[in-house]
Protein backbone atom coordinates (compact mmCIF):
# COMPACT_ATOMS: atom_id res chain seq x y z
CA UNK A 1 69.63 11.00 -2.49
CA UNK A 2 71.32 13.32 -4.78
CA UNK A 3 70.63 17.27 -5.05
CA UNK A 4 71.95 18.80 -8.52
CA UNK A 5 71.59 22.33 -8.86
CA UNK A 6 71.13 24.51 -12.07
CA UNK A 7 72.03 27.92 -12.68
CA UNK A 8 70.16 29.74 -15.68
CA UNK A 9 70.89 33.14 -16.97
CA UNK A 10 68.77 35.18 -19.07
CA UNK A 11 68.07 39.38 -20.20
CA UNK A 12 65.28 40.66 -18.44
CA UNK A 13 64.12 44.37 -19.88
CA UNK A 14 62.50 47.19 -18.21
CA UNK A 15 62.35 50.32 -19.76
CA UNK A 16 60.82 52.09 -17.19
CA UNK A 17 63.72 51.23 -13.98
CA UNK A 18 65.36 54.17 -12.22
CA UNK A 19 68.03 51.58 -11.06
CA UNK A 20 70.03 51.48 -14.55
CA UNK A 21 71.26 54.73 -15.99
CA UNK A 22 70.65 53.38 -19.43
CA UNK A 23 66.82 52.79 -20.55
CA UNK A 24 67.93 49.34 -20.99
CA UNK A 25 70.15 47.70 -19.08
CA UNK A 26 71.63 44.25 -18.51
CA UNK A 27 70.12 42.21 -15.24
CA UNK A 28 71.29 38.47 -15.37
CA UNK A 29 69.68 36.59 -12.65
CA UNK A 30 70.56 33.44 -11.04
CA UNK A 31 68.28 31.06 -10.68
CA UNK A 32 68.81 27.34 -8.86
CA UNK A 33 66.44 24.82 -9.12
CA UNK A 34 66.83 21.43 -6.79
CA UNK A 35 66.30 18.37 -8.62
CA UNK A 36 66.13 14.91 -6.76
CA UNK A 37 67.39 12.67 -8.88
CA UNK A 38 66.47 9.10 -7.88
CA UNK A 39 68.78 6.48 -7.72
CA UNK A 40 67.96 3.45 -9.93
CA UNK A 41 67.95 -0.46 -7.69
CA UNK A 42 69.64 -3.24 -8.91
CA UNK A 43 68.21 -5.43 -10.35
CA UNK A 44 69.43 -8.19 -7.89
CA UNK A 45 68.41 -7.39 -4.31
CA UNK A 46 69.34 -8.69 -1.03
CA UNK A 47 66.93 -7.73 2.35
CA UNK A 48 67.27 -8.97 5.70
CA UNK A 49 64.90 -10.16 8.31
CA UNK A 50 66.33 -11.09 11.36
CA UNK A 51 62.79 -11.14 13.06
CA UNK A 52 62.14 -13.69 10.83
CA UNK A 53 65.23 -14.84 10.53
CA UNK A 54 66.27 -14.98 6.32
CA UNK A 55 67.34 -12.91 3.63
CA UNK A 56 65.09 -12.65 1.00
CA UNK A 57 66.04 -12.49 -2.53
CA UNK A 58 64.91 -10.50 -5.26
CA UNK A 59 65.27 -10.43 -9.32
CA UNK A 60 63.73 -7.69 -11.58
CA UNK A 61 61.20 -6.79 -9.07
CA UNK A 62 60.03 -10.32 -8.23
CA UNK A 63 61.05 -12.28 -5.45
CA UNK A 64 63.62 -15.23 -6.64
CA UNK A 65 64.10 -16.73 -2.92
CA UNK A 66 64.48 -16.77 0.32
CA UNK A 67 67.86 -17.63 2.50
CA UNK A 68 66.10 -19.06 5.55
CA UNK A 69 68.02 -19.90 8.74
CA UNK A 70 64.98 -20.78 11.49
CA UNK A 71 66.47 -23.66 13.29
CA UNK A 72 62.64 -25.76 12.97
CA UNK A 73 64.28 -26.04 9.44
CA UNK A 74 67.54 -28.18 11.02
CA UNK A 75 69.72 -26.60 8.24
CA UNK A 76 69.65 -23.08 6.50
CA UNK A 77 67.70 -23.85 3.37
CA UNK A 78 66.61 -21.68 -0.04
CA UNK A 79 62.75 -21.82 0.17
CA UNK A 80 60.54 -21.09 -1.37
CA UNK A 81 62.35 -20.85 -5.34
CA UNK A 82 60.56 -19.47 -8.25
CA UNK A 83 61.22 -18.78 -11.72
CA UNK A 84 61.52 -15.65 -13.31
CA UNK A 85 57.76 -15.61 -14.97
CA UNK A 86 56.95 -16.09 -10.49
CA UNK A 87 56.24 -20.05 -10.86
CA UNK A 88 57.14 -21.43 -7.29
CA UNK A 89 59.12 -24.59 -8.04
CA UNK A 90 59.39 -25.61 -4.43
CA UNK A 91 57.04 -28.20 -2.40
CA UNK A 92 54.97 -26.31 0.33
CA UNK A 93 54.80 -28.77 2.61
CA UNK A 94 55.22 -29.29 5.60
CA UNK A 95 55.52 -25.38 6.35
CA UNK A 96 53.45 -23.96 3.74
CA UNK A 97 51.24 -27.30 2.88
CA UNK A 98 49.25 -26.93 -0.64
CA UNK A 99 46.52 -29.08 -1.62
CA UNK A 100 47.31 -32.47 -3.08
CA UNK A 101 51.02 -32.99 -2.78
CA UNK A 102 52.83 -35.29 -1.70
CA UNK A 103 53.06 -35.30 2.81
CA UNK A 104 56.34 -37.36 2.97
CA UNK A 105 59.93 -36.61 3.86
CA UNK A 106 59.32 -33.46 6.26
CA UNK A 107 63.17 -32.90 6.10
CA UNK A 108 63.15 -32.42 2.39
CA UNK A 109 62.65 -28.67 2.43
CA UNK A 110 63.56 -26.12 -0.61
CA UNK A 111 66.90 -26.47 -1.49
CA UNK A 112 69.88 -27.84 0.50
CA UNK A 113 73.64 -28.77 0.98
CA UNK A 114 73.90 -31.39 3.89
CA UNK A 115 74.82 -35.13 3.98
CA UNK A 116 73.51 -38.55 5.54
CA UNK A 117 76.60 -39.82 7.37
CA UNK A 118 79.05 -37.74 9.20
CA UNK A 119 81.09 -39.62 11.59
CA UNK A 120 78.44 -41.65 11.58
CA UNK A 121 75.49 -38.97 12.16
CA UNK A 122 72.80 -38.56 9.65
CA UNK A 123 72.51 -34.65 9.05
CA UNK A 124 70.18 -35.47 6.33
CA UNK A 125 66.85 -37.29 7.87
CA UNK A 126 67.11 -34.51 10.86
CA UNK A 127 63.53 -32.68 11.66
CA UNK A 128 60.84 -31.75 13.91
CA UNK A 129 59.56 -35.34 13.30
CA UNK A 130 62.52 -37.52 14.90
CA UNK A 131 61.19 -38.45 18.34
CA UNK A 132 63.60 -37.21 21.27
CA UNK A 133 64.70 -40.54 22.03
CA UNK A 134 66.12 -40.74 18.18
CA UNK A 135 68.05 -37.66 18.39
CA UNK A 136 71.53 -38.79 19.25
CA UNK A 137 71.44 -40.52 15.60
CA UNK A 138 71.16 -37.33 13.56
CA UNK A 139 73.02 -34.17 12.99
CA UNK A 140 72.00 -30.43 12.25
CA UNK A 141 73.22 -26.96 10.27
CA UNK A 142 73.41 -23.96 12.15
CA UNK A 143 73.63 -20.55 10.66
CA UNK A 144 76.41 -18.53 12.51
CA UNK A 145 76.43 -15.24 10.74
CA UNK A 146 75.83 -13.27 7.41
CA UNK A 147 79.29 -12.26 6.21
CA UNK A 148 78.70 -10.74 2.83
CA UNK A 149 75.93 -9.29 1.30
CA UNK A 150 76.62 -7.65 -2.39
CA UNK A 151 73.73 -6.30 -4.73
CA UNK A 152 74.04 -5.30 -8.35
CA UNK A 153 72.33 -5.48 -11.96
CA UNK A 154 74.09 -9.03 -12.77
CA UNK A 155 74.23 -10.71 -9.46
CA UNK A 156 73.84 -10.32 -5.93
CA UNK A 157 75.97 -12.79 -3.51
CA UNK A 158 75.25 -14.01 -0.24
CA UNK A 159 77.87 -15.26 2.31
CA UNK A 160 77.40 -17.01 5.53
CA UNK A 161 79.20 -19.23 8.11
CA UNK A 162 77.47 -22.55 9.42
CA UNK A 163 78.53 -25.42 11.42
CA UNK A 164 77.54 -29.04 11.38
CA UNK A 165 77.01 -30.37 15.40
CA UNK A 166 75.99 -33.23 16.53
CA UNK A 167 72.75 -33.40 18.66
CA UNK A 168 74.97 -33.52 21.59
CA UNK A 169 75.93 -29.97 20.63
CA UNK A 170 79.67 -31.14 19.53
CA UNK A 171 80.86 -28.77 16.43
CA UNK A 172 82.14 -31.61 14.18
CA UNK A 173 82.93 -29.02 10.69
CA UNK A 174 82.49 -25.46 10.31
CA UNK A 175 81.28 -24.16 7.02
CA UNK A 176 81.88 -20.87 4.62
CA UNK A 177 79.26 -21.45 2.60
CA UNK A 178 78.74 -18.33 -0.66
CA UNK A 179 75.29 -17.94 -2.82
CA UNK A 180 75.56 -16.51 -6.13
CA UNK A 181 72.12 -15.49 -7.33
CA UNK A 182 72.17 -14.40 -11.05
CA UNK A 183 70.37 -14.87 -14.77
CA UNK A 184 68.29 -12.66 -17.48
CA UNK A 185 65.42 -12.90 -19.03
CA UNK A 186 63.66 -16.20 -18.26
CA UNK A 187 67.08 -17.74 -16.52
CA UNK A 188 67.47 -17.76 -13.10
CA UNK A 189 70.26 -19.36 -11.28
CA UNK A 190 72.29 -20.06 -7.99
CA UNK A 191 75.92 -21.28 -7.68
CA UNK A 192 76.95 -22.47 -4.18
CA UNK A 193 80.43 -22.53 -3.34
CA UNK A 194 81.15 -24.51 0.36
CA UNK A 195 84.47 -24.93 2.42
CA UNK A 196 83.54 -27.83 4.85
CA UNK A 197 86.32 -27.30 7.65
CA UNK A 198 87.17 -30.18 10.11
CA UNK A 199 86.57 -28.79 13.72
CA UNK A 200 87.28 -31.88 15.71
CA UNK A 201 89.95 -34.53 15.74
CA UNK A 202 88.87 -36.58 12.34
CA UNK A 203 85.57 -35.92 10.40
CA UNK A 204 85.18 -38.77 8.11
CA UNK A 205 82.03 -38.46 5.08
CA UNK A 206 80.78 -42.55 4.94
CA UNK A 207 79.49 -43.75 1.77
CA UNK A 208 75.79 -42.75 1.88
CA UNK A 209 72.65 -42.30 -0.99
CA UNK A 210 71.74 -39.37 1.00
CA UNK A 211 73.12 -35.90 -0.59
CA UNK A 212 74.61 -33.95 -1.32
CA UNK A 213 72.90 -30.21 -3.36
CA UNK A 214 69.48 -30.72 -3.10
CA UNK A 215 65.99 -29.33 -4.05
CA UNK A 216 62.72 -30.86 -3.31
CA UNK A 217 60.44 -29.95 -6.07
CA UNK A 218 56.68 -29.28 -5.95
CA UNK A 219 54.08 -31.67 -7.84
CA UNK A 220 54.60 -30.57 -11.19
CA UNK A 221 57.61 -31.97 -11.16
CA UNK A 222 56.77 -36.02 -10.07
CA UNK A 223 56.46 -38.82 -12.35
CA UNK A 224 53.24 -40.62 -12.15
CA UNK A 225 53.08 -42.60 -8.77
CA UNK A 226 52.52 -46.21 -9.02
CA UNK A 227 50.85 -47.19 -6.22
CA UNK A 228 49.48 -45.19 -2.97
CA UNK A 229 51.44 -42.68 -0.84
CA UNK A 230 50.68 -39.92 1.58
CA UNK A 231 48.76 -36.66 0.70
CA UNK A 232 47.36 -33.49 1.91
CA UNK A 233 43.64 -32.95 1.55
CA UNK A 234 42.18 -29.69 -0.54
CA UNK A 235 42.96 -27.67 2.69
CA UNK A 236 47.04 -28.87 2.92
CA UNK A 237 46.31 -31.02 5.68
CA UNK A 238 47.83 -34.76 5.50
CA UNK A 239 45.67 -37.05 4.92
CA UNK A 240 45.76 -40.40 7.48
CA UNK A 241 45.48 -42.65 4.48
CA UNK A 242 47.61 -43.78 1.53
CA UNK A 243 45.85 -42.45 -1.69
CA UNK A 244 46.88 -41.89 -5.37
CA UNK A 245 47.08 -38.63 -6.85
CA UNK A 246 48.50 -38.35 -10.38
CA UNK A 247 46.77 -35.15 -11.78
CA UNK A 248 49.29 -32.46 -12.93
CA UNK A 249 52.11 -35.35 -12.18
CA UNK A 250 54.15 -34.18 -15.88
CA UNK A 251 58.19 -33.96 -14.65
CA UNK A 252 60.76 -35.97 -17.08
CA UNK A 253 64.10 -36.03 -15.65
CA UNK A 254 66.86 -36.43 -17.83
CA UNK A 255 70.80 -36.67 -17.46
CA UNK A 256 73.91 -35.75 -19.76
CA UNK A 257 73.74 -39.45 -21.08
CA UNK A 258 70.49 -38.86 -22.23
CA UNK A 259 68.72 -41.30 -20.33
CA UNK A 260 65.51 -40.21 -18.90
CA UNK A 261 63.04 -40.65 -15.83
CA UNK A 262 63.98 -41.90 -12.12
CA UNK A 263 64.50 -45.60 -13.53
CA UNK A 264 67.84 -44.80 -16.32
CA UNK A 265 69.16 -41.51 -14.09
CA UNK A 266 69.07 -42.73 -10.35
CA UNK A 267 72.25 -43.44 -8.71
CA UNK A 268 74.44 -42.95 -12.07
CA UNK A 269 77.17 -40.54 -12.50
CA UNK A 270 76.01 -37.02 -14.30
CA UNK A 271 77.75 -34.06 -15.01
CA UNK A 272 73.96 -32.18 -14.62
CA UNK A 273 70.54 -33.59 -14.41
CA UNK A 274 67.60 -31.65 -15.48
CA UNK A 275 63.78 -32.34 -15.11
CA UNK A 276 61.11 -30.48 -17.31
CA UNK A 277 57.52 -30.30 -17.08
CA UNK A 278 54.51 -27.67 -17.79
CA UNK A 279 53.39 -25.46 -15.15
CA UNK A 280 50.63 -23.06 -15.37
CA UNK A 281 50.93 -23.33 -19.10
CA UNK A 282 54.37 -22.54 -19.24
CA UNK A 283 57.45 -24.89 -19.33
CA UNK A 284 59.85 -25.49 -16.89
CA UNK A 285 63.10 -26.84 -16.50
CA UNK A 286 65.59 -27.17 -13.51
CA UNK A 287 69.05 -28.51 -14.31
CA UNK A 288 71.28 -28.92 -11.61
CA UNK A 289 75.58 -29.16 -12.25
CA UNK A 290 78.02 -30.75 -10.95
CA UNK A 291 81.69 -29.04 -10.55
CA UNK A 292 84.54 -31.04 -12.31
CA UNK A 293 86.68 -29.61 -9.04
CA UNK A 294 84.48 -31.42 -6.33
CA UNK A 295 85.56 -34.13 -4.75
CA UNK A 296 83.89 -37.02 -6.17
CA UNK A 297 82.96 -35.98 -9.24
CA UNK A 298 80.60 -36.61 -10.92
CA UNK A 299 78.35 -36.87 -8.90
CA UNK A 300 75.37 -39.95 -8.28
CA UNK A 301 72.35 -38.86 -9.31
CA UNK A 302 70.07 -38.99 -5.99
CA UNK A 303 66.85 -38.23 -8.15
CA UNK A 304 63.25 -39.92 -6.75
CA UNK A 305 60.21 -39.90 -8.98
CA UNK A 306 58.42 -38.13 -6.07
CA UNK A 307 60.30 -34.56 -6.50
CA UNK A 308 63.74 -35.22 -4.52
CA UNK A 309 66.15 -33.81 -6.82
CA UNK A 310 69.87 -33.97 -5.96
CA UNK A 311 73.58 -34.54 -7.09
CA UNK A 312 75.91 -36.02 -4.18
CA UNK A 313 79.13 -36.52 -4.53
CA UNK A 314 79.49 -39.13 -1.46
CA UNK A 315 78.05 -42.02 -2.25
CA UNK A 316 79.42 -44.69 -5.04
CA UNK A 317 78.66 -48.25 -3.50
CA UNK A 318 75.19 -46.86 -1.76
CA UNK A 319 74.29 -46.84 -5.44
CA UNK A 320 76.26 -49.03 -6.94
CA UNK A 321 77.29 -53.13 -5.06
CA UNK A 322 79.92 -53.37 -7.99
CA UNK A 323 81.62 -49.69 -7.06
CA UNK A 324 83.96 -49.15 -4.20
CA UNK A 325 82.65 -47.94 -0.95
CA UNK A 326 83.18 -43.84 -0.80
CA UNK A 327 85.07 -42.64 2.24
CA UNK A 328 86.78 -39.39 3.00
CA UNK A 329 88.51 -38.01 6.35
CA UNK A 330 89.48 -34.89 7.39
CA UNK A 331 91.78 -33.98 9.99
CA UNK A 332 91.09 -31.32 12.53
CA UNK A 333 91.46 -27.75 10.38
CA UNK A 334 91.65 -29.60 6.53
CA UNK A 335 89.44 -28.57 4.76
CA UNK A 336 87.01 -29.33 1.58
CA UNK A 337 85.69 -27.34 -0.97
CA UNK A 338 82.58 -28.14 -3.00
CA UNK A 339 80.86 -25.97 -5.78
CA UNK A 340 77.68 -26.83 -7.40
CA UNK A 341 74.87 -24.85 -9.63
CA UNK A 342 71.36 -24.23 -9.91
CA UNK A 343 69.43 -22.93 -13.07
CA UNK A 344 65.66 -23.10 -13.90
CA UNK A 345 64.19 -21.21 -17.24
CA UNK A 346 60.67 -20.79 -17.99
CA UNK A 347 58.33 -20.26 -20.75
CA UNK A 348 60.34 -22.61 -23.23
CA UNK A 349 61.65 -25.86 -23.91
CA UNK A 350 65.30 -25.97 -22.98
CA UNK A 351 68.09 -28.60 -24.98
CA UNK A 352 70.55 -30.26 -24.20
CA UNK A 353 73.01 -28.24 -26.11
CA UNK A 354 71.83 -25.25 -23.95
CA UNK A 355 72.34 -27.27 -20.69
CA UNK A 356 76.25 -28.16 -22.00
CA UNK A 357 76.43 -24.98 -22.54
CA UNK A 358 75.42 -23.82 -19.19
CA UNK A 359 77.66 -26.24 -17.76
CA UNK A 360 81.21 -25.36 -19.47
CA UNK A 361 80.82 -22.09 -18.35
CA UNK A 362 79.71 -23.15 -14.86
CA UNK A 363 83.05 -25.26 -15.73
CA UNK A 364 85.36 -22.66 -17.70
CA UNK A 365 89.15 -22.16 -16.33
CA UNK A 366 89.06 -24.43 -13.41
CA UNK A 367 89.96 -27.96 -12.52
């Protein structure tokens, strides 16, 4: 808080004083006045919650989302997301179930950076749901510590360390892992930057569908489902029965090719893939970008008709029986770095141009 003080002067007259030997005389009075002058927020803003473990994050008075690091989510996730207009993008379930969606895939929470095979364990498929007995097969993310937290009026950042175990509790890479949160107007957007740091003898990544910068997205987003698959009721329970549930279903993906819907953008290389539909009479449209750095690049589209949205840069063959199997090893302290961007406008139709666009300067001065 900041305290200014002001000094005025000014002739006060009395002609009847006995103080001044003249009738009138001169009397200049100080007088200070305190004035609190409040100190304007940025308009991107970082707050912590270790009691409930995330950082939630905030544009122009509305909250964008929310870093969470509870370890029922096996791997630090952004959920939920919303646009700028307050459209939540994300899926609720299976922690914050809504009614009618889609009660699949309880590991495909808000959005991620983690990987099906990692010498051989499958951090991807890892959640509440995997009986006991299944647990030596899968992997998990945990959040170490917050090392950076940075507000301003153009972007705040978020920095963390992770590591990737085994369910044995073995520390196979450790990961400095930095979110950019940013945009104007009806853009918002997150770039991830990720050092994946070998903390055992050899880490090798194994040719797998499953990755790699993720986002499950909520109904809206789906392309009309051909045949039955699992629901919640009104109430966001799931439903014991198969059933079809089309209404609101609206989401066209698309990728830099031009090609359209999961059956031309699945599994093919893409610089970015977007998908746009109308919710709560506004348009929508998430594009997610590939780095021309990454290894791998471009990525394989890993984009489902049911609202999995991702790029991964592992997988070739997975997609692909023509392509060469992907495999990469690291030795114990190498390390890989992988960047990656998020952007979703609303209230307008968005073009390809403006997508390019978005992705040479994701792109600009860096190979």
């Amino acid at each position: 808080m900041a305290v200014r003080l002001f000094f005025s002067t000014f002739t006060f007259t009395n002609p009847n004083t006995e103080v001044m030997k003249k009738k009138h005389g001169l009397l200049i009075v100080a007088c200070s006045l305190l004035s609190v002058a409040t100190v304007a927020q940025p308009r991107f803003r970082l707050r912590t919650d270790e009691a409930n473990r995330k950082v939630d994050v905030w544009a122009d008075g509305r909250l964008f989302t929310s870093y969470c690091f509870e370890e029922k989510f096996r791997k630090p996730v952004l959920y939920p997301v919303n646009t700028a207009s307050g459209i939540e993008i994300t899926r609720g379930f299976p922690y914050r179930p809504r009614a009618f969606e889609h009660a699949d895939h309880p590991h495909q929470v808000g959005m991620t950076f983690v990987f099906g095979k990692v010498n051989g364990r499958d951090f991807w498929n890892d959640s509440y749901a995997r009986p006991a007995a299944d647990k030596y097969k899968y992997g998990f993310i945990r959040h170490r510590k917050i090392t950076r937290l940075s507000e301003g009026d153009d972007r705040a950042v978020l920095g963390v360390e992770t590591e990737w175990l085994d369910n044995d509790g073995n520390v196979l890479l450790t990961e400095e892992a930095t979110y950019a949160f940013s945009g104007s107007g009806d853009l918002r957007t997150v770039e991830r930057e990720s050092v994946l740091t070998a903390a055992t003898d050899t880490v090798t990544f194994s040719d797998n569908k499953e990755g790699l910068f993720a986002i499950r997205l909520e109904k809206a987003f789906e392309e009309p489902a051909r045949g039955p698959e699992y629901h919640t009721d009104s109430l966001g329970y799931p439903l014991p029965e198969k059933t079809i549930f089309n209404r609101g279903t609206r989401g066209v993906m698309r990728n830099d090719r031009g090609e359209e819907r999961e059956a031309g953008v699945f599994g093919k290389p893409a610089r970015w893939i977007s998908n746009t539909t109308e919710k709560d009479g506004e348009s929508v449209t998430v594009v997610l970008m590939d780095h021309r750095s990454n290894p791998g690049y471009p990525a394989r589209a890993f984009a489902r008709g049911y609202g999995l949205f991702s790029l991964n840069n592992l997988g070739t063959q997975c997609y692909d029986p023509n392509a060469q199997p992907f495999s990469l090893t690291l030795r114990k302290g190498e390390s890989l770095r992988f960047r990656h961007k998020f952007a979703v406008v609303s209230g307008r139709k968005v073009t390809d141009a403006e997508i390019e666009s978005m992705w040479r300067e994701f792109n600009a001065g860096e190979r």
